[in-house]
PDB file of N, CA and C in Angstrom:
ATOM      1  N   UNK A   1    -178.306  25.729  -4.800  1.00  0.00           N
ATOM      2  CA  UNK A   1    -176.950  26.245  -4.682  1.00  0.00           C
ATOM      3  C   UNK A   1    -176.368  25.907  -3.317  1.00  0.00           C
ATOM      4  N   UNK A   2    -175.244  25.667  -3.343  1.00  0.00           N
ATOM      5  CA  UNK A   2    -174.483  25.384  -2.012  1.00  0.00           C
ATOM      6  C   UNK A   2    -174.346  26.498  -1.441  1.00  0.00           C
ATOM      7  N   UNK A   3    -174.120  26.410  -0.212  1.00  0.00           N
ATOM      8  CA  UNK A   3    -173.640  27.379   0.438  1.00  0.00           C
ATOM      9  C   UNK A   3    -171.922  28.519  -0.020  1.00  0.00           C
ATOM     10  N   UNK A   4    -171.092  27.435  -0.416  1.00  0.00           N
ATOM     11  CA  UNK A   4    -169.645  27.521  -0.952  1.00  0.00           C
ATOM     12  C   UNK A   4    -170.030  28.541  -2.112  1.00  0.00           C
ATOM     13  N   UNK A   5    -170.863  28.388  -2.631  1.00  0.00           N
ATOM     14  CA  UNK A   5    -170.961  29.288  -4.033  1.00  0.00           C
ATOM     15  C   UNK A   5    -172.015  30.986  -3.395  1.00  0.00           C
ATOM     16  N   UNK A   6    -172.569  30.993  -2.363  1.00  0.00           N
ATOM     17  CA  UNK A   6    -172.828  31.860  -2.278  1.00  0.00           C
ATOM     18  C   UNK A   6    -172.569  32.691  -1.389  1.00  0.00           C
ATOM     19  N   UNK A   7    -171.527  32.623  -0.989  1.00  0.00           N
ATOM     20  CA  UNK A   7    -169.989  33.463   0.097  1.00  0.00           C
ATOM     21  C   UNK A   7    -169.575  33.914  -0.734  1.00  0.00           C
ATOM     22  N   UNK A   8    -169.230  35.497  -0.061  1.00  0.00           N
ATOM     23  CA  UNK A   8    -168.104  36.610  -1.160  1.00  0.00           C
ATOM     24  C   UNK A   8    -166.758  35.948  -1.011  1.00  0.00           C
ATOM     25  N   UNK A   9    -165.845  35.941  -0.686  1.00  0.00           N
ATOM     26  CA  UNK A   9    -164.524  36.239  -0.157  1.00  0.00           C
ATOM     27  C   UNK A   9    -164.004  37.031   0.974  1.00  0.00           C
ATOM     28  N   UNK A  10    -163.729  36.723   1.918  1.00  0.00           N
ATOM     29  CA  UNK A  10    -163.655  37.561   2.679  1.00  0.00           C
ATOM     30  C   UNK A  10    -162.230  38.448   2.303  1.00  0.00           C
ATOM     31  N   UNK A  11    -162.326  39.832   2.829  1.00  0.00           N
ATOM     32  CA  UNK A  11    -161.262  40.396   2.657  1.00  0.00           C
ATOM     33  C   UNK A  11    -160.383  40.752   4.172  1.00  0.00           C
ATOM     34  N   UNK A  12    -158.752  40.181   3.381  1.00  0.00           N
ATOM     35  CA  UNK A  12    -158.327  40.702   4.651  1.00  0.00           C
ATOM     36  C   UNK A  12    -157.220  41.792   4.973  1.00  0.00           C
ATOM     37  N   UNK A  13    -157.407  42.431   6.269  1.00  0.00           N
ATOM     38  CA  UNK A  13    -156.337  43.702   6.233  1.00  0.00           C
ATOM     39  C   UNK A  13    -154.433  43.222   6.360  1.00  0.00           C
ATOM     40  N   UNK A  14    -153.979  43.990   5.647  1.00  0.00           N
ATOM     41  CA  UNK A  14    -152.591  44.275   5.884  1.00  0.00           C
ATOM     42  C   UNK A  14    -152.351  43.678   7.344  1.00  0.00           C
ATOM     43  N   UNK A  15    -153.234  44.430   8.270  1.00  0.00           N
ATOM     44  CA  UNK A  15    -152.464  43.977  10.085  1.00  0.00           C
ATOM     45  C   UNK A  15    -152.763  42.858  10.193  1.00  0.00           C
ATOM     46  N   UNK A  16    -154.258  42.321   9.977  1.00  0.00           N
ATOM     47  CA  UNK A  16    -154.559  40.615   9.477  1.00  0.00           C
ATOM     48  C   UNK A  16    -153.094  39.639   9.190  1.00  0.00           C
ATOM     49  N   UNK A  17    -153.169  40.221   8.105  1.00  0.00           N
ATOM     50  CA  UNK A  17    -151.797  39.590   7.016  1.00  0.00           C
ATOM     51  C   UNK A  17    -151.088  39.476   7.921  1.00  0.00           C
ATOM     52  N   UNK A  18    -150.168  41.148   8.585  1.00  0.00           N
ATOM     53  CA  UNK A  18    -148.709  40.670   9.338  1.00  0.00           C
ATOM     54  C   UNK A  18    -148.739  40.139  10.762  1.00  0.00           C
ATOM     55  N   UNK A  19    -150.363  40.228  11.462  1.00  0.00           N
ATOM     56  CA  UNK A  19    -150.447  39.464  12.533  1.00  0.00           C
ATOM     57  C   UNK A  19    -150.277  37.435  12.331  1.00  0.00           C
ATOM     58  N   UNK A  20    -150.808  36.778  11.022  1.00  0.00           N
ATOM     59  CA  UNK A  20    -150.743  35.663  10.659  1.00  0.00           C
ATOM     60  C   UNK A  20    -149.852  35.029  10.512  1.00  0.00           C
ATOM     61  N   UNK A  21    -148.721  36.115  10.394  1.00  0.00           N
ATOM     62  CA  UNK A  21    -147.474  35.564   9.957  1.00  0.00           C
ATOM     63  C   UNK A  21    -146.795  35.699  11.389  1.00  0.00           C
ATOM     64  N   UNK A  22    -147.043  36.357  11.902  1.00  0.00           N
ATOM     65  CA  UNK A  22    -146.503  36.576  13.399  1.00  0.00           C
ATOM     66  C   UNK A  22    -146.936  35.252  14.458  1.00  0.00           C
ATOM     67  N   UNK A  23    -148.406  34.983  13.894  1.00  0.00           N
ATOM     68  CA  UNK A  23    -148.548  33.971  15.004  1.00  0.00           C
ATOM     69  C   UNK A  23    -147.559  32.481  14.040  1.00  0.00           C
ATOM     70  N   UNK A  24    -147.608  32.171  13.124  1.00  0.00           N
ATOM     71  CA  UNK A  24    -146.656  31.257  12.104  1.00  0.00           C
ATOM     72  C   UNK A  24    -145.779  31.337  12.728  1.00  0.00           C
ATOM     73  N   UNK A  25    -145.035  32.466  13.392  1.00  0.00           N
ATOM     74  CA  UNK A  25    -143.792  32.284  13.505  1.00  0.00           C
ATOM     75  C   UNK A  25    -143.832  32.033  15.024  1.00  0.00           C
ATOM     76  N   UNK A  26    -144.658  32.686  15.734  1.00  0.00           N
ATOM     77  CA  UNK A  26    -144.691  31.739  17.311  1.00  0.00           C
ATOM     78  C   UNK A  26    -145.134  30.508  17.405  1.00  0.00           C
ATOM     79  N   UNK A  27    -145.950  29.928  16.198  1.00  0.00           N
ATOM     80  CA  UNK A  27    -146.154  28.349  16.298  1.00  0.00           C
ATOM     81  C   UNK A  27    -144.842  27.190  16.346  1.00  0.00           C
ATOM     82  N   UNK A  28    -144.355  28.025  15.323  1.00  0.00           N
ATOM     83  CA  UNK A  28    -142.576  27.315  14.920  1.00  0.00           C
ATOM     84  C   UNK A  28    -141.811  27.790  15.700  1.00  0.00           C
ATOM     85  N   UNK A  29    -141.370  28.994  16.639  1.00  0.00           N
ATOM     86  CA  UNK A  29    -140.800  28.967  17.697  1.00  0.00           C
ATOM     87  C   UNK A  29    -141.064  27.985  19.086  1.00  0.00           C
ATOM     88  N   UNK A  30    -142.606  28.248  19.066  1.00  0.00           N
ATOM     89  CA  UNK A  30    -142.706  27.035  20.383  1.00  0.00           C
ATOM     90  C   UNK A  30    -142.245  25.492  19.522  1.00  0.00           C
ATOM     91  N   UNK A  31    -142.238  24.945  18.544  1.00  0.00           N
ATOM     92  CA  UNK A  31    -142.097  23.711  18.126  1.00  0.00           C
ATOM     93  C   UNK A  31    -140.884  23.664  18.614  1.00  0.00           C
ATOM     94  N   UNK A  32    -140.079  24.495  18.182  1.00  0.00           N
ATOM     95  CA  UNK A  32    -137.999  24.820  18.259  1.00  0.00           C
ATOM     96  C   UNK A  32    -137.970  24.554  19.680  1.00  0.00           C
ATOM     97  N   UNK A  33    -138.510  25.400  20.175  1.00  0.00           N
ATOM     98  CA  UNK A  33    -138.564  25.323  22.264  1.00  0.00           C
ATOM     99  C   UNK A  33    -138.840  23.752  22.695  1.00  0.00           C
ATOM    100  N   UNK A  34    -140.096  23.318  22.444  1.00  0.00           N
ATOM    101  CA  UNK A  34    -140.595  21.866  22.445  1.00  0.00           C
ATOM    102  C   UNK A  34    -139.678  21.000  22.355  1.00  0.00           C
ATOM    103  N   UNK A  35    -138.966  20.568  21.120  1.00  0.00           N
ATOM    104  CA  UNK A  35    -138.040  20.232  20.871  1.00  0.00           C
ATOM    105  C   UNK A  35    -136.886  20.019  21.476  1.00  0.00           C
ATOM    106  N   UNK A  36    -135.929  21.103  21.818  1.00  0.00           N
ATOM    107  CA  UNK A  36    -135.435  21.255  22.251  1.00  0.00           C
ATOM    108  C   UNK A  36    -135.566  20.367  24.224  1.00  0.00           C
ATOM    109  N   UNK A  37    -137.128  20.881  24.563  1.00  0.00           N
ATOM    110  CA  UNK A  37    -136.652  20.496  25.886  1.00  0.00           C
ATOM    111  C   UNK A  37    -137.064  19.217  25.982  1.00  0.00           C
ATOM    112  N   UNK A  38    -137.826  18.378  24.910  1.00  0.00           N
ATOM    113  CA  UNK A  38    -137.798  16.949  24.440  1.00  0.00           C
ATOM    114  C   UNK A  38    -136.224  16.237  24.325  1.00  0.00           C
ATOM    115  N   UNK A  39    -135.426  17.173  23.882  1.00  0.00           N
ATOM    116  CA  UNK A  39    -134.029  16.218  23.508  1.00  0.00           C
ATOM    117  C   UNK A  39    -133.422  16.575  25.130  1.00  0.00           C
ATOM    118  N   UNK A  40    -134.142  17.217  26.022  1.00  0.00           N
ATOM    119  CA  UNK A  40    -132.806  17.226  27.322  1.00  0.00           C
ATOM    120  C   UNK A  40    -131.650  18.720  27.164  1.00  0.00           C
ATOM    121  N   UNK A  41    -132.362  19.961  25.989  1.00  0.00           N
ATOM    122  CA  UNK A  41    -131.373  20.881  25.952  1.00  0.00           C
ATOM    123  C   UNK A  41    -132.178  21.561  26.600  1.00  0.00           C
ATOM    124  N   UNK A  42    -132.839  21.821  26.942  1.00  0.00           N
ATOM    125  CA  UNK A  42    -133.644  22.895  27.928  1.00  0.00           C
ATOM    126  C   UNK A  42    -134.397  22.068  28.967  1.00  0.00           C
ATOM    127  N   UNK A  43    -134.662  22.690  30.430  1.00  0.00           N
ATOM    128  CA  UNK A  43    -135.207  22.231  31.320  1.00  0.00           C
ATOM    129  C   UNK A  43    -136.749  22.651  30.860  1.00  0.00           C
ATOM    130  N   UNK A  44    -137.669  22.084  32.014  1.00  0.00           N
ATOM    131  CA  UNK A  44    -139.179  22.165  31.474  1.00  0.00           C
ATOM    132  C   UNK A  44    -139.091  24.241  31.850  1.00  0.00           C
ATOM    133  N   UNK A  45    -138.609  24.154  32.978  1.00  0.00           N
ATOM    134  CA  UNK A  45    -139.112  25.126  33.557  1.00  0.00           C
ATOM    135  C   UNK A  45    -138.062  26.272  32.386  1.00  0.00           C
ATOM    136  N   UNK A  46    -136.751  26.349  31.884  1.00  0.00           N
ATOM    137  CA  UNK A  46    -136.630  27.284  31.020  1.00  0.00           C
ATOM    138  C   UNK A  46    -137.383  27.167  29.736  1.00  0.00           C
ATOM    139  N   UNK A  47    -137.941  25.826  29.127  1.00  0.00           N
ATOM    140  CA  UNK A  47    -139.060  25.936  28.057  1.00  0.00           C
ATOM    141  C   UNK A  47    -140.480  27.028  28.257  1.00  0.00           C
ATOM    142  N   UNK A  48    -141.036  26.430  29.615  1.00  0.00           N
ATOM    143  CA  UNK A  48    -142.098  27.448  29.873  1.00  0.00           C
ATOM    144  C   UNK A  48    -141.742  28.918  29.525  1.00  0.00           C
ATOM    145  N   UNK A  49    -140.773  29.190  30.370  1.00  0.00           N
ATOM    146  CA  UNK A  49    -140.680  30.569  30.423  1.00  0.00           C
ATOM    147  C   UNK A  49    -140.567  31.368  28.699  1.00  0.00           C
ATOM    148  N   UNK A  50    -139.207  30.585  28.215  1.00  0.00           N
ATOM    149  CA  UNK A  50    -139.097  30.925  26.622  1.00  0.00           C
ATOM    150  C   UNK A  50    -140.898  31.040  25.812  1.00  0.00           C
ATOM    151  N   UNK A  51    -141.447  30.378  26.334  1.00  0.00           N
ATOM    152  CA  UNK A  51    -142.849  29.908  25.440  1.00  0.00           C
ATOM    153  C   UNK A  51    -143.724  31.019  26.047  1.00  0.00           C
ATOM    154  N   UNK A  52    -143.578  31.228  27.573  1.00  0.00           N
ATOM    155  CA  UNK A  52    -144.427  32.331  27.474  1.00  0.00           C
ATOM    156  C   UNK A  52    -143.477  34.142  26.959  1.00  0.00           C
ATOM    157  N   UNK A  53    -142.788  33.823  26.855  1.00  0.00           N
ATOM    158  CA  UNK A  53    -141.934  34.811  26.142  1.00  0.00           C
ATOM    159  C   UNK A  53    -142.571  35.400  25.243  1.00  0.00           C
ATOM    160  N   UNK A  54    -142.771  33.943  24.238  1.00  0.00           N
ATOM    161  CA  UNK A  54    -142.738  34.539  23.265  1.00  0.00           C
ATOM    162  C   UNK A  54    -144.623  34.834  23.025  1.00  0.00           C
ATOM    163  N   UNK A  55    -145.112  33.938  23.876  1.00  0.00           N
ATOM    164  CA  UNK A  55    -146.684  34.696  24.137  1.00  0.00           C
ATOM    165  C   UNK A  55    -146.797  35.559  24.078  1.00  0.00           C
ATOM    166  N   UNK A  56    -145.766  36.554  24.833  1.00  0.00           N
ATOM    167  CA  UNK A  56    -146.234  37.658  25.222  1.00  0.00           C
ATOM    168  C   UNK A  56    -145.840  38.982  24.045  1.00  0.00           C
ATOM    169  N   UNK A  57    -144.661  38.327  23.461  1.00  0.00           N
ATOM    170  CA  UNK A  57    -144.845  38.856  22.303  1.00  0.00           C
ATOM    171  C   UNK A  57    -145.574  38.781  21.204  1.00  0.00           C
ATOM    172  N   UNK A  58    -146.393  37.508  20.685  1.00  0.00           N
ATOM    173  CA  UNK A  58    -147.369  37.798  19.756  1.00  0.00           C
ATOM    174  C   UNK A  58    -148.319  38.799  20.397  1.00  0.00           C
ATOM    175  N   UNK A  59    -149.053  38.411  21.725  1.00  0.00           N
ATOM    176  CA  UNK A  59    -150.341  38.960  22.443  1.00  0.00           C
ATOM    177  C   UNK A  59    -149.870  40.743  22.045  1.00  0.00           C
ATOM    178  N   UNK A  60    -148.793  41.276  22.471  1.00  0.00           N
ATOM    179  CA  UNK A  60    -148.434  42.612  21.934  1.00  0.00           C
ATOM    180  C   UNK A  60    -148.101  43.221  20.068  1.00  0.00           C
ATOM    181  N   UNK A  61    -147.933  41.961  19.553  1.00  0.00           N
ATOM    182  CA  UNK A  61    -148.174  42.444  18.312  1.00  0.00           C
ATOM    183  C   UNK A  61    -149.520  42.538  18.142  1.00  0.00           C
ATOM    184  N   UNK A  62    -150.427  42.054  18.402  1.00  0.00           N
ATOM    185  CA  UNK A  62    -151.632  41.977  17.952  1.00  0.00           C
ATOM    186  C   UNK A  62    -151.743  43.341  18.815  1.00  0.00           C
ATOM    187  N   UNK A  63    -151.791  43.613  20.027  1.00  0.00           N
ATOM    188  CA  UNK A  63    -152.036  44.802  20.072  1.00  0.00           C
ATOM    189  C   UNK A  63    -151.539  46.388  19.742  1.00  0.00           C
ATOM    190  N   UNK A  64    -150.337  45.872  18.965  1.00  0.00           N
ATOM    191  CA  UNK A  64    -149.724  47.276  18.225  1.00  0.00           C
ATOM    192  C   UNK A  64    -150.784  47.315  16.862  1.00  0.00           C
ATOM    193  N   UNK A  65    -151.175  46.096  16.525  1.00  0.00           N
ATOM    194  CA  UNK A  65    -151.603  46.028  15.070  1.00  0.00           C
ATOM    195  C   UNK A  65    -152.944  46.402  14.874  1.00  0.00           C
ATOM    196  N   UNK A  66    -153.836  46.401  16.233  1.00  0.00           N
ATOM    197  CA  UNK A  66    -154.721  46.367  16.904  1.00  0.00           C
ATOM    198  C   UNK A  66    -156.015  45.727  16.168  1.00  0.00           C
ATOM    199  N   UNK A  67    -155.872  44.696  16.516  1.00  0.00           N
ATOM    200  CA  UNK A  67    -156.400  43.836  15.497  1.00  0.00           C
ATOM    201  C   UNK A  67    -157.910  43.478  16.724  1.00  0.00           C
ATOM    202  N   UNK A  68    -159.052  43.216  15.667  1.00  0.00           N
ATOM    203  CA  UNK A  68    -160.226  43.086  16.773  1.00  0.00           C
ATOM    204  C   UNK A  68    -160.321  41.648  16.550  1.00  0.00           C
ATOM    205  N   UNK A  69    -161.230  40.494  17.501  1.00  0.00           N
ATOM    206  CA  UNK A  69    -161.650  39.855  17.694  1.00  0.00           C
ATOM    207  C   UNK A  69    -163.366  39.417  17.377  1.00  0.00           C
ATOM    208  N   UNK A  70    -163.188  38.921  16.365  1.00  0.00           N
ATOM    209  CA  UNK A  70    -165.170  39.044  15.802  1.00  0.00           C
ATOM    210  C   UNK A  70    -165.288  37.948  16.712  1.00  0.00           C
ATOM    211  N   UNK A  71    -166.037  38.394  18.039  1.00  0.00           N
ATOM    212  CA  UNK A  71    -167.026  37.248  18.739  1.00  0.00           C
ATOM    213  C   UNK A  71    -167.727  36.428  18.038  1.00  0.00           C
ATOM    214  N   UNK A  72    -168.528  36.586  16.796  1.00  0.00           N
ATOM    215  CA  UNK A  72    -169.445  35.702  16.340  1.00  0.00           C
ATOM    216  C   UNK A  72    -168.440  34.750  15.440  1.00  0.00           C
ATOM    217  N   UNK A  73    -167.525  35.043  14.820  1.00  0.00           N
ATOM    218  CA  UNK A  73    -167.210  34.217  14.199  1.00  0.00           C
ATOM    219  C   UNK A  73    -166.392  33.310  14.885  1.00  0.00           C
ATOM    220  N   UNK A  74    -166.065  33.244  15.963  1.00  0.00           N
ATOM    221  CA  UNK A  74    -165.241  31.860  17.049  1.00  0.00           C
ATOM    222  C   UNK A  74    -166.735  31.082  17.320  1.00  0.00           C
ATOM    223  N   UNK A  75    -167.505  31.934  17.326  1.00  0.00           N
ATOM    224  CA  UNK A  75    -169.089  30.838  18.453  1.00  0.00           C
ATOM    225  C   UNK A  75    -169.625  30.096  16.995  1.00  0.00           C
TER     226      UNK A  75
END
């Protein structure tokens, strides 16, 4: 037997869920930012800032949502 066939599914929580979609949407915000200071509408230095902006808003959703970090499963 493969390995593939003998994994449950993992299950995931609601805060899981709306944290995933949260980082989705800071991936496609920094692209918009990127973009933007690629065409000459934003300077580097107002891109940074917007980008860590919005860092700092995922990094705080995750901690309203309080979502943990499984060490073993990144290593």
């Amino acid at each position: 037997m493969s390995d593939r066939q003998n994994t449950k599914p993992e299950r995931i929580s609601a805060e899981e869920m709306v944290f995933d979609a949260n980082l989705a949407e800071f991936a496609n915000r920094v692209q918009v930012i990127c973009s933007l200071e690629a065409l000459g509408h934003l300077s580097p230095k107002d891109a940074f800032a917007r980008i860590k902006t919005v860092w700092k808003e995922l990094r705080r959703s995750k901690q309203n949502l309080r979502i943990e970090v499984d060490e073993q499963a990144i290593n």
